[in-house]
Protein backbone atom coordinates (compact mmCIF):
# COMPACT_ATOMS: atom_id res chain seq x y z
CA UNK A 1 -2.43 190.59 -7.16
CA UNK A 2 -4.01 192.22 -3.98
CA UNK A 3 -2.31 189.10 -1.89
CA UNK A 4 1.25 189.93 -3.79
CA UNK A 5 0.69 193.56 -2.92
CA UNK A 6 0.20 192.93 1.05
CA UNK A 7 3.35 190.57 0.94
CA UNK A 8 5.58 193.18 -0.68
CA UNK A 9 4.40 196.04 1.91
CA UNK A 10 6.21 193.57 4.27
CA UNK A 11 9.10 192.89 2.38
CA UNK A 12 9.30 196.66 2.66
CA UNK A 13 8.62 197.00 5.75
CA UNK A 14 11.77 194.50 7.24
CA UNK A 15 15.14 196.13 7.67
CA UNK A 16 18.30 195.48 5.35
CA UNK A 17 21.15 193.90 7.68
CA UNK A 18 24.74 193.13 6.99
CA UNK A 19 25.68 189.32 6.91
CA UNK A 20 25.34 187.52 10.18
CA UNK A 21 28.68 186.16 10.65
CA UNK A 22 31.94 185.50 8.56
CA UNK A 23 33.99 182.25 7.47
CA UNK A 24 36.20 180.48 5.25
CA UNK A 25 36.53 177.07 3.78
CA UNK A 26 39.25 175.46 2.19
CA UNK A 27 39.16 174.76 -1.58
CA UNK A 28 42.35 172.77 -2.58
CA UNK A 29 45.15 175.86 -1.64
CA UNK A 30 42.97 178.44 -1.45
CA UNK A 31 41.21 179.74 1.38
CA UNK A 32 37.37 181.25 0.45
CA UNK A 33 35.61 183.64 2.63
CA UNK A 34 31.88 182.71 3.38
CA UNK A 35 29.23 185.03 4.54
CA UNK A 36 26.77 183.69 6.02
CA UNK A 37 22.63 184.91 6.36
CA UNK A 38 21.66 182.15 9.58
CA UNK A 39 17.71 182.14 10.45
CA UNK A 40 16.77 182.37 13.87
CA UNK A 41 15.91 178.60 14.87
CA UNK A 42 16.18 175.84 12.77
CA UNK A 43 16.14 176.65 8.99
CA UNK A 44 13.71 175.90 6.24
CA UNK A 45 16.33 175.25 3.55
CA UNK A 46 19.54 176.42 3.04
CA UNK A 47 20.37 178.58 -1.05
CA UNK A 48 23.57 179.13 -1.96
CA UNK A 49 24.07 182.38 -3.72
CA UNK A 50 26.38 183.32 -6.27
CA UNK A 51 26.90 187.40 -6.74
CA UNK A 52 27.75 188.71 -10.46
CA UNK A 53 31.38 188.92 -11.88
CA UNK A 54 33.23 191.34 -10.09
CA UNK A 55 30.75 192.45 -7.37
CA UNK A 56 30.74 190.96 -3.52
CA UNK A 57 28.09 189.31 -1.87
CA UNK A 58 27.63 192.35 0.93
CA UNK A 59 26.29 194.21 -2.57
CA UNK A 60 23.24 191.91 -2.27
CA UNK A 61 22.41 192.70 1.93
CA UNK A 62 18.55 193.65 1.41
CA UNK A 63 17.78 190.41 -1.04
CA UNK A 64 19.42 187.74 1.04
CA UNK A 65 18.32 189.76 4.32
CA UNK A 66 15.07 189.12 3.39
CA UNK A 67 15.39 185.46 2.52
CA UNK A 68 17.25 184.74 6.06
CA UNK A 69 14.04 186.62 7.91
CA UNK A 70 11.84 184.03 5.78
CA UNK A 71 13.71 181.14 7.34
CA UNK A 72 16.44 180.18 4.97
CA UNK A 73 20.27 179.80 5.95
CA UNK A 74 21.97 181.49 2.97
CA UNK A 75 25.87 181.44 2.03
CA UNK A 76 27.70 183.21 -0.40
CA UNK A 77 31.42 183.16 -1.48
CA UNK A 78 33.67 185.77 -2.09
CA UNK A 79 35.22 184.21 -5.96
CA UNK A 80 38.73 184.79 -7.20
CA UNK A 81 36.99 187.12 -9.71
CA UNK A 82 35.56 189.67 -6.95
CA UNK A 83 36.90 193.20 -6.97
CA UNK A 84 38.06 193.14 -3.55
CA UNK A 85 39.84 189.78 -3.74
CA UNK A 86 43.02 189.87 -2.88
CA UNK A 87 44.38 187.45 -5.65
CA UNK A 88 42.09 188.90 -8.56
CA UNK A 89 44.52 189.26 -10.77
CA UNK A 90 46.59 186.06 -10.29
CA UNK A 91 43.41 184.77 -12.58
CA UNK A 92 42.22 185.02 -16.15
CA UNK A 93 38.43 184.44 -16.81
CA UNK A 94 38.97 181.10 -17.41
CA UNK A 95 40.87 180.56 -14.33
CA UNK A 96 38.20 182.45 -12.47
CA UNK A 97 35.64 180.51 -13.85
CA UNK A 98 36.86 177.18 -12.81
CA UNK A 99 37.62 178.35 -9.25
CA UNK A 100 33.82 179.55 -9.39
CA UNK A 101 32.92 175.95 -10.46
CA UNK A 102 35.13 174.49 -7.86
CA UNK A 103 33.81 176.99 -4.85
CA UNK A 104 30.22 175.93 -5.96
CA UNK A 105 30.54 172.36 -5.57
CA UNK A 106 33.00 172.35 -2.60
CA UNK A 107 29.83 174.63 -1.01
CA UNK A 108 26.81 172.44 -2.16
CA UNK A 109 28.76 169.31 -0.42
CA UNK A 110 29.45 171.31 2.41
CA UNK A 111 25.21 172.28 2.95
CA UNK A 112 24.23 168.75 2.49
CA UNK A 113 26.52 167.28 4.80
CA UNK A 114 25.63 170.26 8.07
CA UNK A 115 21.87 170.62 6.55
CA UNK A 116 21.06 167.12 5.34
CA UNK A 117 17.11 166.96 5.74
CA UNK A 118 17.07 170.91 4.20
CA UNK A 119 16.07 171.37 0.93
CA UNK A 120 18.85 173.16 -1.26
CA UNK A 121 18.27 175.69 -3.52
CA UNK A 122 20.88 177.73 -6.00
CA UNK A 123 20.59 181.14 -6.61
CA UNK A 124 22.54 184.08 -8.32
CA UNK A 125 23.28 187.74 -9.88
CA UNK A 126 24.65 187.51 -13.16
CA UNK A 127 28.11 185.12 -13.39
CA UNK A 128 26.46 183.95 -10.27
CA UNK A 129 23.08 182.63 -11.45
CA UNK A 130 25.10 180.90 -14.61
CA UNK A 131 27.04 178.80 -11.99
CA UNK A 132 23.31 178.47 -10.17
CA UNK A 133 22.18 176.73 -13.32
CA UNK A 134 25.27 174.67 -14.12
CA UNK A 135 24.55 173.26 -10.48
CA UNK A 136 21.62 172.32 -11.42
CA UNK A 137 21.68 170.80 -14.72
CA UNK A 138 22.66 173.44 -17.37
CA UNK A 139 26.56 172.72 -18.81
CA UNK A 140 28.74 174.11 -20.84
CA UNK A 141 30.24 173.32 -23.91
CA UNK A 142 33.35 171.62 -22.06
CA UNK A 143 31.35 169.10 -20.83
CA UNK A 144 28.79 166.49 -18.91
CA UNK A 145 26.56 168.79 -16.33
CA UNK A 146 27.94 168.66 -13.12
CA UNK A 147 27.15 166.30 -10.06
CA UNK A 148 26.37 166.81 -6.56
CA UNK A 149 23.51 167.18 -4.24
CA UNK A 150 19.68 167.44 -5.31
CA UNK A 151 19.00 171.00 -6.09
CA UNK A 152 15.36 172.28 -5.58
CA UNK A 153 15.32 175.10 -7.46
CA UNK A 154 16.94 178.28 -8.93
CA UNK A 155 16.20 181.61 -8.70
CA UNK A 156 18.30 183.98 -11.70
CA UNK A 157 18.36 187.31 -12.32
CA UNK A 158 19.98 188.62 -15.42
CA UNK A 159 21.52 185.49 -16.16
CA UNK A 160 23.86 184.52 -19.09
CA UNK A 161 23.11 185.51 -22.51
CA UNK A 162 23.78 183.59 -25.68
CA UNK A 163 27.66 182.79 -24.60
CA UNK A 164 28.13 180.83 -28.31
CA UNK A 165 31.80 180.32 -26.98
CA UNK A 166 30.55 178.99 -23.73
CA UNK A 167 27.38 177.02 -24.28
CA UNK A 168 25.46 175.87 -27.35
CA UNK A 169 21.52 175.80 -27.93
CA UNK A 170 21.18 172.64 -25.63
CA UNK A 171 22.76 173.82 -22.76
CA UNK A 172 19.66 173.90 -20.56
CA UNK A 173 18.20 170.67 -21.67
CA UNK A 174 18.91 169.27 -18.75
CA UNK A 175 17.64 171.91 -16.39
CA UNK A 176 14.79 170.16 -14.75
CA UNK A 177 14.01 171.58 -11.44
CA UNK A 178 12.14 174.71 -10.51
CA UNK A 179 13.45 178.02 -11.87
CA UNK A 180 12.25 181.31 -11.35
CA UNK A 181 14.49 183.93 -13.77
CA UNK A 182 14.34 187.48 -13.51
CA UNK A 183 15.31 190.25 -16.06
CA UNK A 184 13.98 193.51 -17.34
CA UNK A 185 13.81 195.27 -20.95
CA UNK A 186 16.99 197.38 -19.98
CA UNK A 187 19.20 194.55 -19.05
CA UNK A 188 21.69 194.56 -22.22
CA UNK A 189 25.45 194.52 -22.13
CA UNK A 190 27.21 194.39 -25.29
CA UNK A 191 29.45 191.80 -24.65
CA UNK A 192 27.65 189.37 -22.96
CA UNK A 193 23.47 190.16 -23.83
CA UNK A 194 23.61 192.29 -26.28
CA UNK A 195 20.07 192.20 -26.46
CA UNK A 196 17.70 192.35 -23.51
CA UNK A 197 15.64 189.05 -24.73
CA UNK A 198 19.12 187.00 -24.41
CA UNK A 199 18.70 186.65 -20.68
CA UNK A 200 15.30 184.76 -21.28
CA UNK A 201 17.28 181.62 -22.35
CA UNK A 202 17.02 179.31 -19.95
CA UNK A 203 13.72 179.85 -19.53
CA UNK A 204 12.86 179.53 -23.07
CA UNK A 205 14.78 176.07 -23.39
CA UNK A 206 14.80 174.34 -20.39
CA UNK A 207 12.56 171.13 -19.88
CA UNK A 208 8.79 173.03 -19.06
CA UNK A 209 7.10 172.90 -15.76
CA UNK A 210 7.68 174.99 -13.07
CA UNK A 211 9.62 177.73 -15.05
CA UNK A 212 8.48 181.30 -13.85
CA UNK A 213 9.95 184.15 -15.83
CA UNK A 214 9.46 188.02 -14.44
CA UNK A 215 10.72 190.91 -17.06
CA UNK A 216 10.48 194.14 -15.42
CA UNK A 217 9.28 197.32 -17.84
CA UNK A 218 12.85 199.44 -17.81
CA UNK A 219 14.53 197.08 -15.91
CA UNK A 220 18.29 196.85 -15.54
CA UNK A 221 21.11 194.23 -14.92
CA UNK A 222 21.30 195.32 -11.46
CA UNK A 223 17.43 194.27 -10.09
CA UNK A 224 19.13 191.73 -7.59
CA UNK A 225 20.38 194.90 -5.46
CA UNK A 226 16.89 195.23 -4.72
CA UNK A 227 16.71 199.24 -4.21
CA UNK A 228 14.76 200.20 -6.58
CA UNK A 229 10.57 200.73 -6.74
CA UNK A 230 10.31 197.43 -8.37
CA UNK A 231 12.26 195.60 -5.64
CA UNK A 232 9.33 194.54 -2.78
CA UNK A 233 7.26 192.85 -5.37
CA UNK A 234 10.33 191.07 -6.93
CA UNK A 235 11.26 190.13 -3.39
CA UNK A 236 7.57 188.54 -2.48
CA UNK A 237 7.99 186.52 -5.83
CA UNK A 238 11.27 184.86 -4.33
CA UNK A 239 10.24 184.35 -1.24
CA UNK A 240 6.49 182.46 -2.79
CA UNK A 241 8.92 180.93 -5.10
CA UNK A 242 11.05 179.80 -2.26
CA UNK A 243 8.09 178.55 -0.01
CA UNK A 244 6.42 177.05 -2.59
CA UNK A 245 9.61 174.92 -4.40
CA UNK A 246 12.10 175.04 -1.20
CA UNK A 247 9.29 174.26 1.60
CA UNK A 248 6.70 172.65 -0.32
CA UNK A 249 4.26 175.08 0.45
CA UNK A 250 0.86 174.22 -1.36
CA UNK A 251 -0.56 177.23 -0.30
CA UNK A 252 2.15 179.54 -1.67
CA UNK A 253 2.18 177.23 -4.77
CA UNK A 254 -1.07 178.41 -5.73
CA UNK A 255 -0.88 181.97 -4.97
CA UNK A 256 2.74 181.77 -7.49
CA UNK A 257 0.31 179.88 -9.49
CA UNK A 258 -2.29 182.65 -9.93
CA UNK A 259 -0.22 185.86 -9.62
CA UNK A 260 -0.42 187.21 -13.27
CA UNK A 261 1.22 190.62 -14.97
CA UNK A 262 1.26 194.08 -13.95
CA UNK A 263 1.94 197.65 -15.05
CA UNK A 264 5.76 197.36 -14.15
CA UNK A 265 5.94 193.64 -14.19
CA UNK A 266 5.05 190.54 -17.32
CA UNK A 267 4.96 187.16 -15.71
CA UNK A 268 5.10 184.22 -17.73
CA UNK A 269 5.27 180.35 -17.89
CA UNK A 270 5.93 177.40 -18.65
């Protein structure tokens, strides 16, 4: 833990920046805004980050700050379903959802083709680490899991819950690769998680090996902001995660390997 402790004091320690630049693909007739997190010099990886249903990626500044200082070109979309979208309410969820699905893979294509030696890795808030695990194996109830370039790993907080009308109990079968979900024992909602525990289900039925779960003690659904006490340890687990699964780190393998519980945080897995 004493190793964990020393990498979080510099987590800490490195300032929260806005996005580096602005952009915009095009996604059949729509136009989506990109921001982009670019690494000085040539990148590790690349992750492609999805934020939570009605939030914007600028929301999440000191998390994917802190994965750009650690080498790794990150882009995030601005979905139909953001608040400050312009055409929010020319969609219903399930409008929404598919241009979500749509952004994803237009976005994963669009990495491998600029970053084609990089390592890929999905990651997401909420709505946002749902579509994370759909890309990379996870489906719905509507059909086959989706297609597209090698994923290397996931990293979820607060993911989906139960979702009966969305997914069924094998929805994560498939999920093979690296994951490392986050959650705490305050993150309810009772809609989607009405219970805390509901958020530990892909890491409860997902193929094992290589599955990491964190549950913070009186943590919420919003732990991906990172500004709260919790948030420089939580950041040194993504970025041993990211080293270790994304870079191929052995050496940061085995310290994820051997960092265990504390006071404020229960590690497990499997």
């Amino acid at each position: 833990m004493r190793f964990l402790l020393i990498l979080a004091a510099m987590v800490a320690a490195s300032p929260a920046l806005a996005q580096d630049r602005q952009g915009a693909i095009a996604i059949g007739e729509r136009t989506v805004a990109l921001y982009h997190w670019t690494p000085a010099g040539e990148p590790t990886g690349t992750i492609l980050f999805g934020h939570g249903h009605g939030a914007h990626p600028a929301r999440y500044a000191a998390l994917l700050d802190g994965w750009r200082d650690a080498g790794w070109a990150v882009v995030a979309a601005m979905p139909v379903d953001s608040i400050e979208h312009p055409a929010r309410a020319d969609y219903d969820l399930q409008g929404g959802f598919r241009a979500r699905v749509e952004t994803m893979q237009a976005l994963r294509a669009m990495l491998a083709t600029e970053y084609p030696d990089r390592p890929m890795l999905l990651a997401g808030h909420s709505f946002g680490s749902f579509m994370a695990l759909l890309g990379a194996g996870a489906r719905t109830r509507f059909g086959p899991p989706l297609e597209g370039p090698p994923v290397a790993g996931v990293i979820a907080f607060s993911t989906a819950g139960a979702m009966e009308q969305v997914i069924d109990p094998q929805a994560y079968a498939g999920l093979d690769v690296p994951l490392l979900l986050i959650t705490g024992t305050a993150d309810a909602d009772p809609a989607y998680a009405p219970r805390w525990t509901d958020h530990r289900l892909a890491f409860d039925t997902s193929r094992a090996g290589d599955k990491l779960l964190l549950v913070v003690e009186a943590g919420g659904h919003d732990l991906a902001r990172m500004d709260q006490p919790v948030a420089p340890s939580l950041a040194a687990f993504t970025r041993l995660f990211l080293a270790a699964h994304g870079a191929g780190d052995a050496a940061a393998g085995a310290l994820l390997d051997r960092l265990g519980s504390s006071a404020r945080i229960a590690v497990e897995r499997r």
